[in-house]
PDB file of N, CA and C in Angstrom:
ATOM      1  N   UNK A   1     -53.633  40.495 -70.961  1.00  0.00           N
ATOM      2  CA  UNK A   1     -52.629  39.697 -71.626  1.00  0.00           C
ATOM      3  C   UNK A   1     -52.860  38.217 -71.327  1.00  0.00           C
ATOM      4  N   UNK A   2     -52.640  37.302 -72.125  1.00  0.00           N
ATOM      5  CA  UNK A   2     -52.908  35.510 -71.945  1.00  0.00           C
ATOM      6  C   UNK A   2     -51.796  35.243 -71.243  1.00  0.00           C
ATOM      7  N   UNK A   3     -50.763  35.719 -71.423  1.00  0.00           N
ATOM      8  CA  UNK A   3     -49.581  35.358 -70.850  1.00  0.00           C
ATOM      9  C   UNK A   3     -49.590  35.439 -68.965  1.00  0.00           C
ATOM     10  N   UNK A   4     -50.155  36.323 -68.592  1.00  0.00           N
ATOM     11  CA  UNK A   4     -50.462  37.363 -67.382  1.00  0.00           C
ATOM     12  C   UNK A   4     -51.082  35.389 -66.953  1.00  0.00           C
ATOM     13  N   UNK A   5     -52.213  34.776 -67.157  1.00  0.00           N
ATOM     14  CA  UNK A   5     -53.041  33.760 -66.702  1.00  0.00           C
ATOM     15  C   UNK A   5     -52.323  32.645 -66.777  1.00  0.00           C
ATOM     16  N   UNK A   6     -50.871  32.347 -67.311  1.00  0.00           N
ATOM     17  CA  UNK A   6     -50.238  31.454 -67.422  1.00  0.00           C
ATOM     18  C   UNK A   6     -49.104  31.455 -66.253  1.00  0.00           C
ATOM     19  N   UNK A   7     -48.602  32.669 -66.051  1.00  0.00           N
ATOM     20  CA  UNK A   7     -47.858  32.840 -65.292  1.00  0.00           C
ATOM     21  C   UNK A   7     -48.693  32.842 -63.710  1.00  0.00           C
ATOM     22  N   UNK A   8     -49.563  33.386 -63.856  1.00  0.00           N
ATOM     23  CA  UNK A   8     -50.295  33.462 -62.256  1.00  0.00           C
ATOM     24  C   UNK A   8     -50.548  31.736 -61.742  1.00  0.00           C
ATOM     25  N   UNK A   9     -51.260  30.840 -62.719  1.00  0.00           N
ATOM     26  CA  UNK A   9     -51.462  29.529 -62.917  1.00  0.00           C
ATOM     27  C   UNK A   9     -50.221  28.837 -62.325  1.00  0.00           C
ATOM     28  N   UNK A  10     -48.976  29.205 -63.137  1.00  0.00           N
ATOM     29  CA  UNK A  10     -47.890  28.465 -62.834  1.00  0.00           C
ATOM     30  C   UNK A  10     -47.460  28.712 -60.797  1.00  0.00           C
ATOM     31  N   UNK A  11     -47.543  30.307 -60.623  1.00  0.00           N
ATOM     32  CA  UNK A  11     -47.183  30.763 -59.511  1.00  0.00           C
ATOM     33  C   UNK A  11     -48.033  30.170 -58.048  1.00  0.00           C
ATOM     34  N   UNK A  12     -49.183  29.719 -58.641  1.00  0.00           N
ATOM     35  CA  UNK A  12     -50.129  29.280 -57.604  1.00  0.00           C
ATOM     36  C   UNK A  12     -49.698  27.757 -57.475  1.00  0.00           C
ATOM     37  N   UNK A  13     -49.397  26.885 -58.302  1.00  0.00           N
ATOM     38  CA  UNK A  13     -48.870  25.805 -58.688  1.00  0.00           C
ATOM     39  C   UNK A  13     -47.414  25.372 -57.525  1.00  0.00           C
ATOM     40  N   UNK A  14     -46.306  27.145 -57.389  1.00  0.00           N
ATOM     41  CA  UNK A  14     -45.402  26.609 -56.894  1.00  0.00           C
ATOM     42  C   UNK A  14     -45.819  26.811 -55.135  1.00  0.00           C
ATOM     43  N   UNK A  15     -46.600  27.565 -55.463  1.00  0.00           N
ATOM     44  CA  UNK A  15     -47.376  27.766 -53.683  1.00  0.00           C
ATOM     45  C   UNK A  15     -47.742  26.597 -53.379  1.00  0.00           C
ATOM     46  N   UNK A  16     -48.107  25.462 -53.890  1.00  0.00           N
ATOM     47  CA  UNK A  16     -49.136  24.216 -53.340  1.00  0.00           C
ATOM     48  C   UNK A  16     -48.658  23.594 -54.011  1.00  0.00           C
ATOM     49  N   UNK A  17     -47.464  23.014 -53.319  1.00  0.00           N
ATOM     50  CA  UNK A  17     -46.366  21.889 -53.922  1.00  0.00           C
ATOM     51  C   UNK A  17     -47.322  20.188 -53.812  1.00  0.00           C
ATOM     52  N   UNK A  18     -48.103  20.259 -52.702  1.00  0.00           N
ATOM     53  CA  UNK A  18     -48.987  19.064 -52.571  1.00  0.00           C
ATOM     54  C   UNK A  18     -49.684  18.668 -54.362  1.00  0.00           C
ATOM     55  N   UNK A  19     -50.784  19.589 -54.787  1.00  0.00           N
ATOM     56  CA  UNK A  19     -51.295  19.715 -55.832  1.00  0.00           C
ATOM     57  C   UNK A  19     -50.642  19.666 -56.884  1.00  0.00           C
ATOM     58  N   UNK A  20     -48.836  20.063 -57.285  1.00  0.00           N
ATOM     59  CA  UNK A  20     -48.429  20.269 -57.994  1.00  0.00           C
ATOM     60  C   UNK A  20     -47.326  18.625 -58.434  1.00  0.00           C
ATOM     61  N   UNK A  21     -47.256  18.198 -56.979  1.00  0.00           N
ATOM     62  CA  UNK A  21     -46.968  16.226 -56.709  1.00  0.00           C
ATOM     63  C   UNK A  21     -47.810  15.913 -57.407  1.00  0.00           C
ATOM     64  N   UNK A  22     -49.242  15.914 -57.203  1.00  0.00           N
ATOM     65  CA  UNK A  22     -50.260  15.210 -57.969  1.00  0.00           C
ATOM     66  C   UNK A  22     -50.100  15.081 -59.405  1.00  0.00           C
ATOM     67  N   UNK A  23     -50.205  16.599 -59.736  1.00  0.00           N
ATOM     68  CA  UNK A  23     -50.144  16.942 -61.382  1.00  0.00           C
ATOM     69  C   UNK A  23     -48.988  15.844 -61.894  1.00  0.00           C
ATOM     70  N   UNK A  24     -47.952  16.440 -61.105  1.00  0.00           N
ATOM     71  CA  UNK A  24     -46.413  15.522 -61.678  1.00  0.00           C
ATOM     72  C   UNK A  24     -46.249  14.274 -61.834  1.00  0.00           C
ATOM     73  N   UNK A  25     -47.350  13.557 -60.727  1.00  0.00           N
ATOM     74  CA  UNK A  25     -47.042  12.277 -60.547  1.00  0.00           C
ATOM     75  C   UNK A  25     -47.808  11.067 -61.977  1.00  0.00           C
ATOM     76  N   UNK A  26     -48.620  11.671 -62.315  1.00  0.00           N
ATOM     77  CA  UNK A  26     -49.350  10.760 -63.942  1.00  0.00           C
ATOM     78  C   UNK A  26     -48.248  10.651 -64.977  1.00  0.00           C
ATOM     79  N   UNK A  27     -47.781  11.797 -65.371  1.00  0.00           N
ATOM     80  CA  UNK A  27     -46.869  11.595 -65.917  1.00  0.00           C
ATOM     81  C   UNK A  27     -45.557  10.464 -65.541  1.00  0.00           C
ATOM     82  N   UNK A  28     -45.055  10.628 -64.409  1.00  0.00           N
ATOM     83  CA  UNK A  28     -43.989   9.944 -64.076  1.00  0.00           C
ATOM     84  C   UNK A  28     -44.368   8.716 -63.515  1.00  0.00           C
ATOM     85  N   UNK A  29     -45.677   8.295 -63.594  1.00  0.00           N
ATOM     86  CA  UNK A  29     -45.865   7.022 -63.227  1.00  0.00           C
ATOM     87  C   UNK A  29     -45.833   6.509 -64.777  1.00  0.00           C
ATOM     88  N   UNK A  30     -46.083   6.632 -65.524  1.00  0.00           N
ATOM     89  CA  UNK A  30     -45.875   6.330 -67.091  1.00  0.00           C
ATOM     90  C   UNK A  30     -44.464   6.039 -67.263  1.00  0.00           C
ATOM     91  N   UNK A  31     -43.953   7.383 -66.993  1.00  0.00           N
ATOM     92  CA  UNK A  31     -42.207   6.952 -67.367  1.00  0.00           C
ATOM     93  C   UNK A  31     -41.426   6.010 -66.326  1.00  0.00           C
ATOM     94  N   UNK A  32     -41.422   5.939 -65.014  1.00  0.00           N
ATOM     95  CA  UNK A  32     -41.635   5.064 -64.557  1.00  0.00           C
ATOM     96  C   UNK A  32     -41.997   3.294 -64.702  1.00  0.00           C
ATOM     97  N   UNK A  33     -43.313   4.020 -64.781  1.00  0.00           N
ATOM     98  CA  UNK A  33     -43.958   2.102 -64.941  1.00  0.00           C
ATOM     99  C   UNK A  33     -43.884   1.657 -63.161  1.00  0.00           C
ATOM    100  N   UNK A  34     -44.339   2.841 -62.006  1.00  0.00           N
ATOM    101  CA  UNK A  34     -44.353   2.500 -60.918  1.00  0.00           C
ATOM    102  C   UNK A  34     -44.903   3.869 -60.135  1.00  0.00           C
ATOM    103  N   UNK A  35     -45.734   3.361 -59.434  1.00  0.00           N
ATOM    104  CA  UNK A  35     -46.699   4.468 -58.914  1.00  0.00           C
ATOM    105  C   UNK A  35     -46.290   5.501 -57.557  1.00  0.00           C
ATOM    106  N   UNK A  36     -45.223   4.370 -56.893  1.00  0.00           N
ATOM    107  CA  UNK A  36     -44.800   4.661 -55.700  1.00  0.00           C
ATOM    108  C   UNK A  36     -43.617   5.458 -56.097  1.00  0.00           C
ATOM    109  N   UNK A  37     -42.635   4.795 -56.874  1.00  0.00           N
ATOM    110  CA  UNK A  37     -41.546   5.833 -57.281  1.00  0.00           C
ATOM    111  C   UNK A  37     -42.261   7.019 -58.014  1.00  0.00           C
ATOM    112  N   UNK A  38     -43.141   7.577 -58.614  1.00  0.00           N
ATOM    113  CA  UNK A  38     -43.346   8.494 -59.532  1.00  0.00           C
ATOM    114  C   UNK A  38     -44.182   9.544 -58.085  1.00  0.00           C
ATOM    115  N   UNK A  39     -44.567   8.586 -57.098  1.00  0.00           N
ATOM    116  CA  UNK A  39     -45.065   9.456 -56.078  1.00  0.00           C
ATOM    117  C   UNK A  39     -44.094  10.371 -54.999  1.00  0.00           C
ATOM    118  N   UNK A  40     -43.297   9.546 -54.827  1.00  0.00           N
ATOM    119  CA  UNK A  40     -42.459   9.816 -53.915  1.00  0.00           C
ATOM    120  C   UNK A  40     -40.955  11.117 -54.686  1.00  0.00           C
ATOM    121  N   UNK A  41     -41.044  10.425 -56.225  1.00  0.00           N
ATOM    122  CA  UNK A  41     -40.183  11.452 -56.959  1.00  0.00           C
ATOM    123  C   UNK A  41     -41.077  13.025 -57.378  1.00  0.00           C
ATOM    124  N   UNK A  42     -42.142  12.921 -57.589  1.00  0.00           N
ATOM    125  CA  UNK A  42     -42.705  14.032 -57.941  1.00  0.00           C
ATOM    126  C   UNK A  42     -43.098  15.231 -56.078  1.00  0.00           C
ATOM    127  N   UNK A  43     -43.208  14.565 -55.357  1.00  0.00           N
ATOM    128  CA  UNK A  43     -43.019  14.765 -53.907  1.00  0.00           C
ATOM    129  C   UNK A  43     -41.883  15.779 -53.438  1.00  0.00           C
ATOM    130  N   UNK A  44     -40.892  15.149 -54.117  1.00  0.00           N
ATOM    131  CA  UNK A  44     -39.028  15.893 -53.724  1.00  0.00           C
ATOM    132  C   UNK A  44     -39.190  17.045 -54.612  1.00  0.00           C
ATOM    133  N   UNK A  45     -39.547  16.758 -56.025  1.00  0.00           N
ATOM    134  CA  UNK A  45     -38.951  17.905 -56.924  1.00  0.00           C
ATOM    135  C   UNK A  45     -40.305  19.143 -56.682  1.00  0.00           C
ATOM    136  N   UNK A  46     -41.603  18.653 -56.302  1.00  0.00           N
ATOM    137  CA  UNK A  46     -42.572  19.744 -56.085  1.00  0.00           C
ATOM    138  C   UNK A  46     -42.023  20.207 -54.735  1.00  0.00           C
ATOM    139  N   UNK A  47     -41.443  19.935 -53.690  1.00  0.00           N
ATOM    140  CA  UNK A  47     -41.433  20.568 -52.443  1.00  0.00           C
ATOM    141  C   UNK A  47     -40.224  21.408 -52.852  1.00  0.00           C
ATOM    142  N   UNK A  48     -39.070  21.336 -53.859  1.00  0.00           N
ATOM    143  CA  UNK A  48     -37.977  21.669 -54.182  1.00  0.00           C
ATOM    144  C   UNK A  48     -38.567  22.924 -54.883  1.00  0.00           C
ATOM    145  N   UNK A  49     -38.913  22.715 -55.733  1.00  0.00           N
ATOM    146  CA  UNK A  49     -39.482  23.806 -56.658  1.00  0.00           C
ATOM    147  C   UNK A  49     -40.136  24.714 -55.689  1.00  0.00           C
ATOM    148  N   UNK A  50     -41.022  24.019 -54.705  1.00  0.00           N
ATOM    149  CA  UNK A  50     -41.587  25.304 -53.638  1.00  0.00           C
ATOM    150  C   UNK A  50     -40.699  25.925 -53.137  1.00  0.00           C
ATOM    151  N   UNK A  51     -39.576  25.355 -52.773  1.00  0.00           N
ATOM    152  CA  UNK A  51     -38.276  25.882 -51.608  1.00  0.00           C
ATOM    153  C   UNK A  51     -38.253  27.156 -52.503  1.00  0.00           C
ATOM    154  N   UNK A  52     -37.289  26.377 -54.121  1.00  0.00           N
ATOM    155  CA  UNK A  52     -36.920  28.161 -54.677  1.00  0.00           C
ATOM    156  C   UNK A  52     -37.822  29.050 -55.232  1.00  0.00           C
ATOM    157  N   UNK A  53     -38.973  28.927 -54.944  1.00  0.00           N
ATOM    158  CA  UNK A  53     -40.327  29.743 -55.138  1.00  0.00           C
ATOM    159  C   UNK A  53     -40.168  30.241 -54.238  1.00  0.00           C
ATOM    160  N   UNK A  54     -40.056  30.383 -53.366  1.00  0.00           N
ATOM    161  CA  UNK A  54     -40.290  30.575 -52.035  1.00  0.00           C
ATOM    162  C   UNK A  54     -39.013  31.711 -51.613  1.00  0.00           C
ATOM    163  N   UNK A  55     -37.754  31.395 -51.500  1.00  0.00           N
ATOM    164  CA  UNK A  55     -36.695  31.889 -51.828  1.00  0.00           C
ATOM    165  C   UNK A  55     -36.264  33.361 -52.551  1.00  0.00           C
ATOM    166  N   UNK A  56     -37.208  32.795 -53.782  1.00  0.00           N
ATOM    167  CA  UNK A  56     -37.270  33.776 -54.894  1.00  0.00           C
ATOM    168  C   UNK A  56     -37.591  34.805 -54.600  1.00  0.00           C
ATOM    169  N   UNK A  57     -38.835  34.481 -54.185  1.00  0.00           N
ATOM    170  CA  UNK A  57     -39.527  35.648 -53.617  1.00  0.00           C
ATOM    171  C   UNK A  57     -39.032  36.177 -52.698  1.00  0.00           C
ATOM    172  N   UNK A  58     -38.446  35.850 -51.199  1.00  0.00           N
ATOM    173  CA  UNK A  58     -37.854  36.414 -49.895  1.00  0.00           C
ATOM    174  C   UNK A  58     -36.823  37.054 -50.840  1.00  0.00           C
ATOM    175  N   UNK A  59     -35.976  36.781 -51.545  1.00  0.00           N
ATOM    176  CA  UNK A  59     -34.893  37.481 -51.695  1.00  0.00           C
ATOM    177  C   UNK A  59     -35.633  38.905 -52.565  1.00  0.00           C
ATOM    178  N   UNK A  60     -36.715  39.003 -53.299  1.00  0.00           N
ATOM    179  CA  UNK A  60     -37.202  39.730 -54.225  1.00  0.00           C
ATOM    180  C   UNK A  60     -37.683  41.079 -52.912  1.00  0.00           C
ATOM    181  N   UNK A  61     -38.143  41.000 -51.808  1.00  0.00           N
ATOM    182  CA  UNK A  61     -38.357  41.871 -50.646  1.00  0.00           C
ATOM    183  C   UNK A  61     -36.863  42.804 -50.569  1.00  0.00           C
ATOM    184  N   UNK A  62     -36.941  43.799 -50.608  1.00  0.00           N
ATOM    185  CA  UNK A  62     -36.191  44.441 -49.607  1.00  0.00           C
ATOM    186  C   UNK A  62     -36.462  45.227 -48.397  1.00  0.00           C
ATOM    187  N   UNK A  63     -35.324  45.471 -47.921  1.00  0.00           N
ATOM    188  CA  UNK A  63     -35.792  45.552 -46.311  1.00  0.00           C
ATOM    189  C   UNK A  63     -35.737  47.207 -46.034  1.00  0.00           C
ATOM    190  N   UNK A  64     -36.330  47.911 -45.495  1.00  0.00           N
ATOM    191  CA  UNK A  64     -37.049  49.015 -45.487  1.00  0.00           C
ATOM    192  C   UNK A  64     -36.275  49.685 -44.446  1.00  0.00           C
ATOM    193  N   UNK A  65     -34.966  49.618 -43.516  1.00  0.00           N
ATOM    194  CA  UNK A  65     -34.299  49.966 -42.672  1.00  0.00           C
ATOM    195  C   UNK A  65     -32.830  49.143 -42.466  1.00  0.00           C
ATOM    196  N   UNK A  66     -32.252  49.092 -42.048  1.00  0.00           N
ATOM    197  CA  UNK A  66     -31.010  48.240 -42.283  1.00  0.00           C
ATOM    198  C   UNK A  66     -31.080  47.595 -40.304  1.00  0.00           C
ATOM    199  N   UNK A  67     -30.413  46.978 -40.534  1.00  0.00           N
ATOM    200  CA  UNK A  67     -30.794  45.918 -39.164  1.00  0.00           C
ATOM    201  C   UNK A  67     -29.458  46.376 -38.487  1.00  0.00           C
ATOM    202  N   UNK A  68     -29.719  46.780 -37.321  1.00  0.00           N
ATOM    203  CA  UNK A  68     -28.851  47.274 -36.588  1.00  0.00           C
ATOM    204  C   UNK A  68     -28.552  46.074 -35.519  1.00  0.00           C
ATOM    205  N   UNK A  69     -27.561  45.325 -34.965  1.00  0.00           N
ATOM    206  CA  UNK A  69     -27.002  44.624 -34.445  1.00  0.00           C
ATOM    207  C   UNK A  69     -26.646  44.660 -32.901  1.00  0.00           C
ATOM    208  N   UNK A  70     -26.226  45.936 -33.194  1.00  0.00           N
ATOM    209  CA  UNK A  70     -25.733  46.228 -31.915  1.00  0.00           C
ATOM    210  C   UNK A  70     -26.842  46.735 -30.778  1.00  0.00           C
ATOM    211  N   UNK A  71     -27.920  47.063 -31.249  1.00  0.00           N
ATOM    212  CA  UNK A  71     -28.711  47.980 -30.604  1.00  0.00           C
ATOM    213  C   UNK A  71     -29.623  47.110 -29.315  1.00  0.00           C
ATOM    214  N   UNK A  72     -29.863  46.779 -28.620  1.00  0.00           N
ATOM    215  CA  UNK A  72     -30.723  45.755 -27.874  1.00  0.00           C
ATOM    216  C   UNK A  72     -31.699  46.994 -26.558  1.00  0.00           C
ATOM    217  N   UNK A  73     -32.703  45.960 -26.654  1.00  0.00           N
ATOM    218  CA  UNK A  73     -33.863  46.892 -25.729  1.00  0.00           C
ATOM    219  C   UNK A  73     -33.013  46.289 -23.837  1.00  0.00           C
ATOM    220  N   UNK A  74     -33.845  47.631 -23.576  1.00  0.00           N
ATOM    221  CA  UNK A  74     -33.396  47.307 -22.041  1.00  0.00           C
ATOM    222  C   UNK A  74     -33.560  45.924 -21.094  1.00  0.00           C
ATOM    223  N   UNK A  75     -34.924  45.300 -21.596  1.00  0.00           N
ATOM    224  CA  UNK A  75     -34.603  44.303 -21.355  1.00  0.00           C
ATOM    225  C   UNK A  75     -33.626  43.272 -21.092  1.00  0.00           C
ATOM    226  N   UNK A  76     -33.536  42.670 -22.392  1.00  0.00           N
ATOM    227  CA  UNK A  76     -32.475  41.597 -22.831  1.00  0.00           C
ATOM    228  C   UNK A  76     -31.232  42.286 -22.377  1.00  0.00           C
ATOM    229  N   UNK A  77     -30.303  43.631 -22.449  1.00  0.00           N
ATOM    230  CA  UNK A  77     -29.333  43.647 -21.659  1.00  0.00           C
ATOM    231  C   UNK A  77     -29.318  43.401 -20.889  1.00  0.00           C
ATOM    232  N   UNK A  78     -30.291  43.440 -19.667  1.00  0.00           N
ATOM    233  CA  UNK A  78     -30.360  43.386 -18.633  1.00  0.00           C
ATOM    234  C   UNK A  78     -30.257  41.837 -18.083  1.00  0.00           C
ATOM    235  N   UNK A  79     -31.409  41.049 -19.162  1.00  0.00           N
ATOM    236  CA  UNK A  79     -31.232  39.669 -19.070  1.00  0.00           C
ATOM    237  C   UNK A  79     -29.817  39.177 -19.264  1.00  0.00           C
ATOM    238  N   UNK A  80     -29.511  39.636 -20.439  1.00  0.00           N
ATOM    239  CA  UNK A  80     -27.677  39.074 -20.849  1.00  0.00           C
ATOM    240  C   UNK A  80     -26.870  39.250 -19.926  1.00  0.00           C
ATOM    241  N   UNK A  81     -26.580  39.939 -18.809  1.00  0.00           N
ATOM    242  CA  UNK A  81     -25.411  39.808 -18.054  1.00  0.00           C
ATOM    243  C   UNK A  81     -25.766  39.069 -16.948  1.00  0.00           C
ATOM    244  N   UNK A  82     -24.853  38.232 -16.022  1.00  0.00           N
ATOM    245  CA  UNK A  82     -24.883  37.713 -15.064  1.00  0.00           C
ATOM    246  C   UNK A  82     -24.889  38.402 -13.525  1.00  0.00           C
ATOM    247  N   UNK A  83     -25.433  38.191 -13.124  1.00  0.00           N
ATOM    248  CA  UNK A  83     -25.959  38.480 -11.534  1.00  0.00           C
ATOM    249  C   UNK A  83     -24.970  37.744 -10.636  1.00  0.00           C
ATOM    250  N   UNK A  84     -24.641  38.720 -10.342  1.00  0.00           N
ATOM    251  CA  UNK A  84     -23.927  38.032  -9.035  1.00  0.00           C
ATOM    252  C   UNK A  84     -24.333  38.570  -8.115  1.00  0.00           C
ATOM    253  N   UNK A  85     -24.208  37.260  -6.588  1.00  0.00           N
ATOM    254  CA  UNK A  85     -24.924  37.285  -5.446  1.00  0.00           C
ATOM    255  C   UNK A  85     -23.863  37.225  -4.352  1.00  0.00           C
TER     256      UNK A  85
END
C-alpha cells in the first residue's frame, strides 16, 4: 500500500523531533522573515509533537498483569520500618 510509506515516513519524523525542527524551520523562516524565531518556534512544536507521539504510543501498550501495590519484597519491608536501638 503507498499509504503504509507515508505513514511510516511521518512516524519516524515524530521519533526525531531534532530532524523534524529542521524540516519545519524553512518554512517558518519565510513566514516569519527571521531565522532565529522560526528556529526556536519549530524546536517547541517538534519536541511537542514528539511528547504526544510518544504518549500515544505508551498509552497504546497494555499492561500484561495488573500492578499490585500492596505487595513489597522482603527487602524494602525490612528497609521501611525503623530500627530501634
Amino acid at each position: 500500500l503507498p499509504g503504509c510509506r507515508y505513514q511510516d515516513a511521518m512516524k519516524q519524523l515524530a521519533r526525531k523531533p531534532f530532524f523534524l525542527a529542521l524540516l519545519m524551520s524553512l518554512p517558518l523562516w519565510i513566514v516569519f522573515n527571521n531565522f532565529i524565531v522560526a528556529i526556536m518556534v519549530s524546536l517547541l512544536v517538534a519536541f511537542f509533537i514528539s511528547m504526544c507521539y510518544s504518549l500515544y504510543t505508551i498509552k497504546q501498550i497494555k499492561p500484561e498483569a495488573p500492578h499490585q501495590a500492596d505487595t513489597q519484597n522482603p527487602d524494602e519491608s525490612e528497609s521501611s520500618t525503623p530500627h530501634n536501638k
